[in-house]
C-alpha atoms as a PDB file:
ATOM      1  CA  UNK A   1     -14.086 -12.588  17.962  1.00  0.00           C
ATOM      2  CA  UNK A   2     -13.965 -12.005  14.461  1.00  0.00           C
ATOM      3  CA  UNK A   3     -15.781 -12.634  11.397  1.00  0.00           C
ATOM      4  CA  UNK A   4     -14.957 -14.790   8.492  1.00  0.00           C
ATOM      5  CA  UNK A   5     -15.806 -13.713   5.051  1.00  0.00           C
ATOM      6  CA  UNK A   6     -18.765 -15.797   4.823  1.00  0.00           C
ATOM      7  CA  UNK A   7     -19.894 -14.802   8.419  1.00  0.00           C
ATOM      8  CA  UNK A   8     -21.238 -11.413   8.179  1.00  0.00           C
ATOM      9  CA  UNK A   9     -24.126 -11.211  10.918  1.00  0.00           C
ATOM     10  CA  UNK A  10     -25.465  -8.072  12.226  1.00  0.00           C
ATOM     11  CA  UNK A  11     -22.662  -7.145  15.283  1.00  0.00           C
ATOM     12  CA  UNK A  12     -24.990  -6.137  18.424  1.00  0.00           C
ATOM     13  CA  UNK A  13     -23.926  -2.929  20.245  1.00  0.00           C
ATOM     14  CA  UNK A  14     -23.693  -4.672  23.120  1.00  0.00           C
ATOM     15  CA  UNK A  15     -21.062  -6.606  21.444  1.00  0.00           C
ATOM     16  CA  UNK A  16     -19.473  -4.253  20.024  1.00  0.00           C
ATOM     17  CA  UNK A  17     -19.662  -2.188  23.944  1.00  0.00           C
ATOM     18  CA  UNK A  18     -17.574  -5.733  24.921  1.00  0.00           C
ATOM     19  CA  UNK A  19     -15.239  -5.705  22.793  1.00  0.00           C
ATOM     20  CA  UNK A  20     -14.290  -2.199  23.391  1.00  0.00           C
ATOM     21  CA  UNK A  21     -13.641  -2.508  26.682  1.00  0.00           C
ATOM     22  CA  UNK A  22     -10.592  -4.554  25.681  1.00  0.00           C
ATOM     23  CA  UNK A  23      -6.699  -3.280  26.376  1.00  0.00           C
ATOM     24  CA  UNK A  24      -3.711  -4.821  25.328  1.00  0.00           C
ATOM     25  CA  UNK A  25      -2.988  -5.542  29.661  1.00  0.00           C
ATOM     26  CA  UNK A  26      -6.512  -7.290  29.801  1.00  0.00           C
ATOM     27  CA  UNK A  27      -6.489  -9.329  26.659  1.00  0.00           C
ATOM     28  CA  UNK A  28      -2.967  -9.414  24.894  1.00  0.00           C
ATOM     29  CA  UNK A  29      -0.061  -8.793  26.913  1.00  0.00           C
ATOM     30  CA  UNK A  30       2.403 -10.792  25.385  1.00  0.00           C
ATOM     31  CA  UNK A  31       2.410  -7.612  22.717  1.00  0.00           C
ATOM     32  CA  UNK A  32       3.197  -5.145  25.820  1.00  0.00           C
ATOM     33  CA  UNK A  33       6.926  -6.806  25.664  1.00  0.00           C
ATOM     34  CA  UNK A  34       7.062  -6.762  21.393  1.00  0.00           C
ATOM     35  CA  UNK A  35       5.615  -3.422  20.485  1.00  0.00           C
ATOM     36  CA  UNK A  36       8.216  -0.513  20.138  1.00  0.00           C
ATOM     37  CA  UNK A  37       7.739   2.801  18.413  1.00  0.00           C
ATOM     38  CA  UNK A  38       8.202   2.988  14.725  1.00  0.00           C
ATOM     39  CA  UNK A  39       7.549  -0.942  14.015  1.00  0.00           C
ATOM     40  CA  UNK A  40       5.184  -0.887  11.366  1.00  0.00           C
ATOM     41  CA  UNK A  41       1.856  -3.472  12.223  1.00  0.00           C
ATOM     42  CA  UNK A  42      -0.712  -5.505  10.162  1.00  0.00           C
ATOM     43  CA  UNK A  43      -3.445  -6.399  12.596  1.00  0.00           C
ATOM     44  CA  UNK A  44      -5.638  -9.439  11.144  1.00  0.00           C
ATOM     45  CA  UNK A  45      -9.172  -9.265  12.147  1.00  0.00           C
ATOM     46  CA  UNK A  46      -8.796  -5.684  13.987  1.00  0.00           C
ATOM     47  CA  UNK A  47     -12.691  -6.365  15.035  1.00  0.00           C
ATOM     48  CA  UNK A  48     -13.721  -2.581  16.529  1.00  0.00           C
ATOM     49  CA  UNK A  49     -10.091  -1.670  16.366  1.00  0.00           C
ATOM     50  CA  UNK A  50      -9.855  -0.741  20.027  1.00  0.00           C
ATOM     51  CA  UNK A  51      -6.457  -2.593  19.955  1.00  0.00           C
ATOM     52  CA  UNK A  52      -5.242  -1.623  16.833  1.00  0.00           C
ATOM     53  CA  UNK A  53      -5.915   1.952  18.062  1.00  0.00           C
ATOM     54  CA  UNK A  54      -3.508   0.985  21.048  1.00  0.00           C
ATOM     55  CA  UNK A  55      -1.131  -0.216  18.845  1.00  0.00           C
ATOM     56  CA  UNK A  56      -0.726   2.501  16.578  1.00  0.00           C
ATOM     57  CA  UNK A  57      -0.411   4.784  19.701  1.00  0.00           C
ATOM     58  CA  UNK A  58       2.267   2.846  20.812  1.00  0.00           C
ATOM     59  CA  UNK A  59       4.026   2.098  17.298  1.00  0.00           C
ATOM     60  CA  UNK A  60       4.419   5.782  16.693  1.00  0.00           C
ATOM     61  CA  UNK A  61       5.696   6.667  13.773  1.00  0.00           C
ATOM     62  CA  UNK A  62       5.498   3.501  12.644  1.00  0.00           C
ATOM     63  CA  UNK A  63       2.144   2.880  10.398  1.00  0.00           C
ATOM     64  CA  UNK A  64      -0.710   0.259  11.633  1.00  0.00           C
ATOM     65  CA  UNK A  65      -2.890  -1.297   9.272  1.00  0.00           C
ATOM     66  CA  UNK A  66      -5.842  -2.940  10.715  1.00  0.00           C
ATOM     67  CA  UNK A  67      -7.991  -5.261   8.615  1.00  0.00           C
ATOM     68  CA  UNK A  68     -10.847  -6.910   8.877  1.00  0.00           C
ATOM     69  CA  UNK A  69     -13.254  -8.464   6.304  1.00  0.00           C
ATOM     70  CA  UNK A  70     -16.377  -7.188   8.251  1.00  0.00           C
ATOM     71  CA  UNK A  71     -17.694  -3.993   6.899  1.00  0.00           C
ATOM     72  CA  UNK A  72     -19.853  -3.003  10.632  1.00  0.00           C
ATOM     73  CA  UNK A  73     -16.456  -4.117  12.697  1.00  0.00           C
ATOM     74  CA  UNK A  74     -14.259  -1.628  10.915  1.00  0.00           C
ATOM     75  CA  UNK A  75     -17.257   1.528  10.907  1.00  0.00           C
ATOM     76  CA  UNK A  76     -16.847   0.818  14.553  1.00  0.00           C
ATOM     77  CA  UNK A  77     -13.306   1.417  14.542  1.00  0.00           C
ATOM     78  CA  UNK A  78     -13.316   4.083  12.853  1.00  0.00           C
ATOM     79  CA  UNK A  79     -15.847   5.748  14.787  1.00  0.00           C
ATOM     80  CA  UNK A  80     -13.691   3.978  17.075  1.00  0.00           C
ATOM     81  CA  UNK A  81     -10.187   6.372  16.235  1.00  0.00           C
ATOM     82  CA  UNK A  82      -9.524   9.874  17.787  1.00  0.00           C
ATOM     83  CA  UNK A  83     -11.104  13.126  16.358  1.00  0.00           C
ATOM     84  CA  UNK A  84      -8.712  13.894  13.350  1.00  0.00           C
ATOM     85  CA  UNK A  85      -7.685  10.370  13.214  1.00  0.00           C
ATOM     86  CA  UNK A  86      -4.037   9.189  13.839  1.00  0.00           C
ATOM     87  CA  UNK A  87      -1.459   9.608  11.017  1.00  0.00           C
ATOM     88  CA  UNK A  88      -0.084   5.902  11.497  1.00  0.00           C
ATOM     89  CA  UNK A  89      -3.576   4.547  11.366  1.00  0.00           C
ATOM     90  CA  UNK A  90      -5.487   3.213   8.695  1.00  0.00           C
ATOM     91  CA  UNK A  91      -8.084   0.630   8.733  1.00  0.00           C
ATOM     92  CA  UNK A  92      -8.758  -2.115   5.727  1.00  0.00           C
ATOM     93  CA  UNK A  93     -11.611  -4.450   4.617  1.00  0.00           C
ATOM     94  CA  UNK A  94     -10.034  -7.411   3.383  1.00  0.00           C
ATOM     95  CA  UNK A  95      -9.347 -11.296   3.823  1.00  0.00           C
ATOM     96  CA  UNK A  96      -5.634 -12.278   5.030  1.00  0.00           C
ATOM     97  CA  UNK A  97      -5.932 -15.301   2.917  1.00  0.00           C
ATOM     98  CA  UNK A  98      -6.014 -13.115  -0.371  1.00  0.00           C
ATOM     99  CA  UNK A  99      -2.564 -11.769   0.359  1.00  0.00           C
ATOM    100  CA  UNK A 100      -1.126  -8.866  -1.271  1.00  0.00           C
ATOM    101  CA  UNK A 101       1.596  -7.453   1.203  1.00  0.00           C
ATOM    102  CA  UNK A 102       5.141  -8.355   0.399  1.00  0.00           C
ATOM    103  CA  UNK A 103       8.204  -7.853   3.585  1.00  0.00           C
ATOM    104  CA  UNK A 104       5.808  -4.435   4.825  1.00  0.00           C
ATOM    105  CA  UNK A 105       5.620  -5.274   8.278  1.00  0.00           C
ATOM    106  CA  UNK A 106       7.588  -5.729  11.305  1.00  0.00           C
ATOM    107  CA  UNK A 107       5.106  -7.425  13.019  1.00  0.00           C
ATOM    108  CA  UNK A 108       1.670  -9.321  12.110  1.00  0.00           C
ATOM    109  CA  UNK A 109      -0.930  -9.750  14.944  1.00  0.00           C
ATOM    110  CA  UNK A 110      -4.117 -12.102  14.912  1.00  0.00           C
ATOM    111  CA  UNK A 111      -5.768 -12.112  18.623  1.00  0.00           C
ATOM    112  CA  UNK A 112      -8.571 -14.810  18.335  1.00  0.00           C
ATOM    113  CA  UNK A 113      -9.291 -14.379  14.726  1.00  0.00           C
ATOM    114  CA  UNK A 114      -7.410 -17.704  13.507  1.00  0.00           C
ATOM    115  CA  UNK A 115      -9.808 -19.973  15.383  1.00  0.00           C
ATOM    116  CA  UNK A 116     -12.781 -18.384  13.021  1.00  0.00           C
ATOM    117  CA  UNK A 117     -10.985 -19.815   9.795  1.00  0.00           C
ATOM    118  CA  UNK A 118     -11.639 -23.051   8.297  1.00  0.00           C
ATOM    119  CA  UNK A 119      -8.446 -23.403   6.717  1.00  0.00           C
ATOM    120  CA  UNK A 120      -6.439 -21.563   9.530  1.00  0.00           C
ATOM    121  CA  UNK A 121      -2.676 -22.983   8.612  1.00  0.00           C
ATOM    122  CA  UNK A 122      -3.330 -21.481   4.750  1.00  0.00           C
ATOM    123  CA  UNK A 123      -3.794 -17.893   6.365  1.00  0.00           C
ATOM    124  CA  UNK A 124      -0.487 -18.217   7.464  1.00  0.00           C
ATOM    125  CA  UNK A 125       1.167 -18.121   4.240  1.00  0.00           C
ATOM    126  CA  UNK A 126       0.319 -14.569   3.373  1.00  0.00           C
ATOM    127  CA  UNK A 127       0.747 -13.361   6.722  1.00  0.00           C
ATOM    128  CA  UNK A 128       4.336 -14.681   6.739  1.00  0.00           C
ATOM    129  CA  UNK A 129       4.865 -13.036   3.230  1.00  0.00           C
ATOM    130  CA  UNK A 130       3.384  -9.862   5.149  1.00  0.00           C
ATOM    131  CA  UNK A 131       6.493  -9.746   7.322  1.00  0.00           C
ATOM    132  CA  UNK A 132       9.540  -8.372   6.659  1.00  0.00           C
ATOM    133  CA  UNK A 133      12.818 -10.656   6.891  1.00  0.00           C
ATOM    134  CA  UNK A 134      13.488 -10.405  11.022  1.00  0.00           C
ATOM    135  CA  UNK A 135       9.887  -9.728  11.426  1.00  0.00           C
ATOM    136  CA  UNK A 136       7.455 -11.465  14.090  1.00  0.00           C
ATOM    137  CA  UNK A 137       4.590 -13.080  13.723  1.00  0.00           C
ATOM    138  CA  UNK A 138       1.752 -13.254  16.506  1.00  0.00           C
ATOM    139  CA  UNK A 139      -1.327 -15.403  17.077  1.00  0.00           C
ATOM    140  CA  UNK A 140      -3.615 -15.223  20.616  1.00  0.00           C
ATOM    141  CA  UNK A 141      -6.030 -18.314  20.644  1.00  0.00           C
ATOM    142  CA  UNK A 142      -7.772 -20.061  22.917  1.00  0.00           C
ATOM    143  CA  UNK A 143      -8.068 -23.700  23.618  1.00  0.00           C
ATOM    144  CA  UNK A 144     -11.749 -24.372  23.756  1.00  0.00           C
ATOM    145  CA  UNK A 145     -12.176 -27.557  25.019  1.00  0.00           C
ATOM    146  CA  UNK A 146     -10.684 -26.870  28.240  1.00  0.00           C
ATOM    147  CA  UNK A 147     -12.847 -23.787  29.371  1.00  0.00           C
ATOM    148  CA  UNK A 148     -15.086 -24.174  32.578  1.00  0.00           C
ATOM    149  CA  UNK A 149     -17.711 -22.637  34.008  1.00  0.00           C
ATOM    150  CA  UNK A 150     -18.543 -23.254  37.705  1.00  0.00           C
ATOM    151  CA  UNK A 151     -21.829 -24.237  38.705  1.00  0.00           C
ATOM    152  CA  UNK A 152     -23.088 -23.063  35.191  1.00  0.00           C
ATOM    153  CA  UNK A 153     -26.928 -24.319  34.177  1.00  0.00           C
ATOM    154  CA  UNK A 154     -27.475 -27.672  32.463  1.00  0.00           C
ATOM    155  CA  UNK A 155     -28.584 -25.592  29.436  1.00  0.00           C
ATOM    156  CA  UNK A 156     -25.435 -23.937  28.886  1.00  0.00           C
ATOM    157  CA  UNK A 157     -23.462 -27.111  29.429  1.00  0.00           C
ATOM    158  CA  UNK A 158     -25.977 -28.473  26.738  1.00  0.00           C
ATOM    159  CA  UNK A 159     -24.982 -25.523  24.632  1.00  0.00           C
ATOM    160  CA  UNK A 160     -21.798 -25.275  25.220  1.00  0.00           C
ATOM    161  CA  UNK A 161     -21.169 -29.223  23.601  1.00  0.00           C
ATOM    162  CA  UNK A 162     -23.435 -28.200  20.527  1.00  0.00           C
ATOM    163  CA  UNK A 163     -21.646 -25.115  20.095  1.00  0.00           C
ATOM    164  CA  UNK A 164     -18.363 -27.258  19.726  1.00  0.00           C
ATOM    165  CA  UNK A 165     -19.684 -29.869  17.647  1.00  0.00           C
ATOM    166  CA  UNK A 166     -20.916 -27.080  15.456  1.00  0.00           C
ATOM    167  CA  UNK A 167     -18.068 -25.564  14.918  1.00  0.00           C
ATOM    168  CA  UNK A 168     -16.301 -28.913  14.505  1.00  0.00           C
ATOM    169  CA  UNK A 169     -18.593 -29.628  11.560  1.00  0.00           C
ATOM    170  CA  UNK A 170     -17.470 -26.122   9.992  1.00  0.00           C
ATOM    171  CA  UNK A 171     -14.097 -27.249  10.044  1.00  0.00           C
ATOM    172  CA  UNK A 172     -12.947 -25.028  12.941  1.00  0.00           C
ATOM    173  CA  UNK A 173     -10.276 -26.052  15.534  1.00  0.00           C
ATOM    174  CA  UNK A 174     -11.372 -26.090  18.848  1.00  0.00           C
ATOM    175  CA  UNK A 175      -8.357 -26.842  20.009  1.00  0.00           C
ATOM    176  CA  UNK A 176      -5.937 -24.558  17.894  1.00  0.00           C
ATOM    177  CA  UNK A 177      -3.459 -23.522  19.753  1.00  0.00           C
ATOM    178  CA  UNK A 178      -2.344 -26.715  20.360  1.00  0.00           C
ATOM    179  CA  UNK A 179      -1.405 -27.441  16.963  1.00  0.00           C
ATOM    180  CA  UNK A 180      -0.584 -23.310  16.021  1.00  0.00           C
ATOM    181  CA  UNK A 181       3.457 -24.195  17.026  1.00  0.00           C
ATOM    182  CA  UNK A 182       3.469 -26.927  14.472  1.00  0.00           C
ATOM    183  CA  UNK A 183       1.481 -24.689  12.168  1.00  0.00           C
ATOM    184  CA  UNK A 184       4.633 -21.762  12.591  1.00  0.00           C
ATOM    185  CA  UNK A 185       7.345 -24.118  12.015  1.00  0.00           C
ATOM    186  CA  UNK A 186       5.581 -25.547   8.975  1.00  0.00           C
ATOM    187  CA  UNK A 187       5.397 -22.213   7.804  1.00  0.00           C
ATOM    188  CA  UNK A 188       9.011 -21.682   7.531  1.00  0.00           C
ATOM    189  CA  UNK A 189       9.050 -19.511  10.779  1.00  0.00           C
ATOM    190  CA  UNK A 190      11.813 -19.669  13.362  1.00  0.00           C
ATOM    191  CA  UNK A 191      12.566 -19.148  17.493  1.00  0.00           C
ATOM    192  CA  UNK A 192       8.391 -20.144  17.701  1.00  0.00           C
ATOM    193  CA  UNK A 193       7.657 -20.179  21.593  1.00  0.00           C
ATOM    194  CA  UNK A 194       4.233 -20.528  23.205  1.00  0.00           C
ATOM    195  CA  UNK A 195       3.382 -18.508  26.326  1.00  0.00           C
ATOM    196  CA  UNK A 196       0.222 -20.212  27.827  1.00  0.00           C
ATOM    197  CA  UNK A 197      -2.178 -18.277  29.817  1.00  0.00           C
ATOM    198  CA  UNK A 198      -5.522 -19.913  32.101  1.00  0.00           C
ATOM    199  CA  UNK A 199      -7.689 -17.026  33.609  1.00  0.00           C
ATOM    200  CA  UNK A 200     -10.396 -17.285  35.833  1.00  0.00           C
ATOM    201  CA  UNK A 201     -12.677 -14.537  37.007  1.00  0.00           C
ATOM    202  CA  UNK A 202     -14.926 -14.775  39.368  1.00  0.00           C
ATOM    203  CA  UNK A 203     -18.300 -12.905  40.311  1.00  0.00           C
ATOM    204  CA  UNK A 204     -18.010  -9.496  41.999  1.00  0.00           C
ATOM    205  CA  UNK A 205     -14.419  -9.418  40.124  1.00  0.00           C
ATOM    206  CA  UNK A 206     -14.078  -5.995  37.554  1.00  0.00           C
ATOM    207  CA  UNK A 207     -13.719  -7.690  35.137  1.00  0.00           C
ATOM    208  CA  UNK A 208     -15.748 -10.204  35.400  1.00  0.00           C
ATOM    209  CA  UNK A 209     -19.094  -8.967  33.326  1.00  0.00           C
ATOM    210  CA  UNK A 210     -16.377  -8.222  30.380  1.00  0.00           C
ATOM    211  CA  UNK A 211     -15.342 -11.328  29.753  1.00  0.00           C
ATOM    212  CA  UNK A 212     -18.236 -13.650  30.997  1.00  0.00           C
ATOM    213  CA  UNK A 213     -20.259 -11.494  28.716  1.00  0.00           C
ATOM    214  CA  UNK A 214     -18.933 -11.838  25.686  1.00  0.00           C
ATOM    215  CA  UNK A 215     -19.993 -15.880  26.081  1.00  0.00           C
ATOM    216  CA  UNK A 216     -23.651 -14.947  26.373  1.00  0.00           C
ATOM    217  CA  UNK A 217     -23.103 -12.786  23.304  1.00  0.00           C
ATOM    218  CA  UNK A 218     -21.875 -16.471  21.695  1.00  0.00           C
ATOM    219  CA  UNK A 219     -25.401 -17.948  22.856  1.00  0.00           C
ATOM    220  CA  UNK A 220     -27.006 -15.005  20.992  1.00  0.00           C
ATOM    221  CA  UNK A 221     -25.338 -14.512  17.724  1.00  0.00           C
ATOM    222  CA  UNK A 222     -23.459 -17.440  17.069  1.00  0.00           C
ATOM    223  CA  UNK A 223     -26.831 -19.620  18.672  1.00  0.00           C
ATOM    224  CA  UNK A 224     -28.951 -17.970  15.805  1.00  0.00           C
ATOM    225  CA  UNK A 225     -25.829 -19.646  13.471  1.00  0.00           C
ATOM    226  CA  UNK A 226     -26.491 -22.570  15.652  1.00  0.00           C
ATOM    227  CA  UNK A 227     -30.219 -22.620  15.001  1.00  0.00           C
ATOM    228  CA  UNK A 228     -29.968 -22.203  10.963  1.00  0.00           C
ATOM    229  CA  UNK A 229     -27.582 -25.257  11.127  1.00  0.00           C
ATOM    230  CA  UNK A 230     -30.041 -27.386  12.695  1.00  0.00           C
ATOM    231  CA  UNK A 231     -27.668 -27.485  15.931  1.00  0.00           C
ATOM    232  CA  UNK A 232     -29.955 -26.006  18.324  1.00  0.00           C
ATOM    233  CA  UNK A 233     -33.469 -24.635  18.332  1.00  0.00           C
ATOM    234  CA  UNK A 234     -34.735 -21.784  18.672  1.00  0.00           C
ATOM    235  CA  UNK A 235     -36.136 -22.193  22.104  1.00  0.00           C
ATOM    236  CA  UNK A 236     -33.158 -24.164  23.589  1.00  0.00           C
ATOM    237  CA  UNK A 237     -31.152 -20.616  22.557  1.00  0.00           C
ATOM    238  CA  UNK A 238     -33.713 -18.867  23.970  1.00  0.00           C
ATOM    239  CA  UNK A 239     -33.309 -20.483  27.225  1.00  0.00           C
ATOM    240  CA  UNK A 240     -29.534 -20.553  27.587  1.00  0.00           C
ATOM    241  CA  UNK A 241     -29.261 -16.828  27.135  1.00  0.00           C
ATOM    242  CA  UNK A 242     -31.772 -16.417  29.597  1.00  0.00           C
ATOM    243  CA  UNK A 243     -29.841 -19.209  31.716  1.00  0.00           C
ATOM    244  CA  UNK A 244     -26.535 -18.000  31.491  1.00  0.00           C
ATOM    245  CA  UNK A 245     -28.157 -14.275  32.321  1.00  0.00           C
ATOM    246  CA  UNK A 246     -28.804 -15.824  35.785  1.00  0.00           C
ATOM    247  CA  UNK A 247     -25.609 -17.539  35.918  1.00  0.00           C
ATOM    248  CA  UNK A 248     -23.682 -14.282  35.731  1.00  0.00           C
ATOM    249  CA  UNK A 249     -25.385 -12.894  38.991  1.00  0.00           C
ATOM    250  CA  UNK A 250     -24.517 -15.491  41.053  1.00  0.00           C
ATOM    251  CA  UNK A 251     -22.129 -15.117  44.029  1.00  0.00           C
ATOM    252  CA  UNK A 252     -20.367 -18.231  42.912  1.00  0.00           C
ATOM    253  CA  UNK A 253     -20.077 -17.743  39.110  1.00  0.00           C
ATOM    254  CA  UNK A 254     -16.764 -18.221  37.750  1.00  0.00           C
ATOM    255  CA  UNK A 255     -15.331 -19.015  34.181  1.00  0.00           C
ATOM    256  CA  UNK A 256     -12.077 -20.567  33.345  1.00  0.00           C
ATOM    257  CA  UNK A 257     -10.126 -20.243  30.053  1.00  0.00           C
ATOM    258  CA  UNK A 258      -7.295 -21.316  28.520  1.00  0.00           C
ATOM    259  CA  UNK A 259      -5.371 -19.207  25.939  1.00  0.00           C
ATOM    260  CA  UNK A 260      -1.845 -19.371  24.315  1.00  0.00           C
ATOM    261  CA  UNK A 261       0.221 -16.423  22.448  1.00  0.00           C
ATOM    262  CA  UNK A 262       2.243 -18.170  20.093  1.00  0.00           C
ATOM    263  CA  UNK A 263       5.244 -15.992  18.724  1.00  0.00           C
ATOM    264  CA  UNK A 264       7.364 -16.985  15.814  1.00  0.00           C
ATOM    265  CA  UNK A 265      10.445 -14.886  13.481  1.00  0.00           C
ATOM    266  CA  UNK A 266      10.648 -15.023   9.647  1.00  0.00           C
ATOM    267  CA  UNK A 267      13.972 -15.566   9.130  1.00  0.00           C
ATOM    268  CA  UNK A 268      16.299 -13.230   7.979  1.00  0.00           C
ATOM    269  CA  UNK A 269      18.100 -10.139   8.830  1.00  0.00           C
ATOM    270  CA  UNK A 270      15.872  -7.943  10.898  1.00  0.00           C
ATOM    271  CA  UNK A 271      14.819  -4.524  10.393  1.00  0.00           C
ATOM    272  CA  UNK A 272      16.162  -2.000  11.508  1.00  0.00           C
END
C-alpha cells in the first residue's frame, strides 16, 4: 500500500521485506497480458518499486517512470534496482494529482494506491492526460468490505470495523472498485472492463505469510494512525497485533479478499 502526501510514516523493514516479495503473477496479473516491450509506463505509487523494476524489464526499450510521493518507498527502490541501474528506469517523488505529463505514456498503472486517496476520481484526470491517445489506463483495488478472515480473534474483528470506519471518516472508499468503472467512463475513457479476482490462502500455503502479513503490518502502522485519531487505543493495537500474530500460526487460518483490475483506453489513435 501506498502513501498519500500527507501520510508519510516511518515504512518498517519488515514492510518493506513484504512488499518486495511481490511479482506481477502474485499480485497483478492482469498486466502479464498488457505489457509488451517498448511501451513506455508511468507507475503511480511504485511503493519499493519491486514491480516497476519488473516492468521496466519487461517494457524494454521502452522507459518506466515510477513515482511515488514517499521519499523512504522510492530509497527502497532504488536500492531496490540492479547494480548499474536499468536504462529505461527512473524513479520520481511526486503526487499524480499535480499532473505535469502530457500523451507520454502508453500505459498508466496504479496497483492499490487509488484506495489511499481522498479524492480518488480527481487523480484520474492527470493520469488520463498522462496517456497517450490509444493508451491504457490501469487500476488494481480491492473491495474492503468483503474480506474475511476465518476463525480470526474477536480483537481483530474489533479492529478490523474501526479500521474501516476510520478510513471512512478520512474520506477513503472502502469499497472502490465498485464505483472505479463509473469513475473511467466519467473520465472520458473507453472499452473500460473489470476483471474481478477473490483469493484465499490458507495456512501452510507459500504464500500465505506474504499476504496475511502485510494485514498485521495494517494493525501496526496504520493502528498507530488509528490511535492518534482517537479510533483505537493504544492497548487495543497492542493486543490485535499480538492477536493476529497467533492467528497466523494456526492450522486453520485463512484470509479471503476481493480485488478488481479495472482497464480502460483513452481514445484515440493508438501508438504505435
Amino acid at each position: 500500500m501506498t502513501l498519500t502526501r500527507t501520510d508519510r510514516a516511518c515504512i518498517p523493514r519488515e514492510a518493506l521485506g513484504i512488499m518486495t516479495a511481490r511479482t506481477l503473477a502474485n499480485s497483478h496479473r492482469c498486466l502479464l497480458g498488457i505489457l509488451r516491450p517498448g511501451l513506455d509506463v508511468l507507475d503511480v505509487g511504485c511503493g519499493p518499486g519491486t514491480l516497476t523494476i519488473e516492468m521496466a524489464r519487461r517494457a524494454l526499450p521502452g522507459r518506466v517512470v515510477g513515482l511515488d510521493v514517499n521519499p523512504e518507498m522510492l530509497a527502497a527502490a532504488r536500492e531496490a534496482s540492479p547494480p548499474g541501474g536499468l536504462p529505461n528506469l527512473r524513479f520520481l517523488e511526486g503526487d499524480i494529482r499535480d499532473g505535469g505529463w502530457e500523451d507520454e505514456f502508453d500505459l498508466v498503472n496504479a496497483a492499490r494506491v487509488l484506495q489511499w486517496i481522498p479524492d480518488a476520481p480527481r487523480a484520474l484526470g492527470p493520469m488520463v492526460a498522462a496517456t497517450r491517445p490509444g493508451g491504457r489506463i490501469v487500476a488494481l483495488d480491492y473491495d474492503h468490505t468483503r474480506a474475511h478472515w476465518a476463525e480470526s480473534p474477536a480483537s481483530w474483528r474489533h479492529f478490523y470495523g474501526a479500521f474501516l470506519d476510520w478510513r471512512a471518516a478520512g474520506h477513503l472508499d472502502n469499497a472502490i472498485v465498485r464505483r472505479l468503472p463509473e469513475d473511467f467512463e466519467t473520465a472520458g475513457l473507453g472499452d473500460v472492463q473489470t476483471i474481478e479476482h477473490a483469493r484465499t490462502v490458507r495456512a501452510g500455503e507459500a504464500d500465505f505469510y506474504r499476504v496475511a502479513g502485510m494485514w498485521r503490518l495494517v494493525a501496526e502502522s496504520r493502528g498507530r494512525q488509528m490511535v492518534a485519531a482517537g479510533a483505537l487505543t493504544d492497548r487495543e493495537r497492542e493486543a490485535v497485533v499480538e492477536d493476529y500474530t497467533d492467528w497466523m500460526q494456526t492450522p486453520r487460518a485463512a484470509l479471503t479478499l476481493h480485488e478488481a483490475c479495472v482497464i480502460g483506453r483513452r481514445p484515440g489513435t493508438s501508438h504505435p
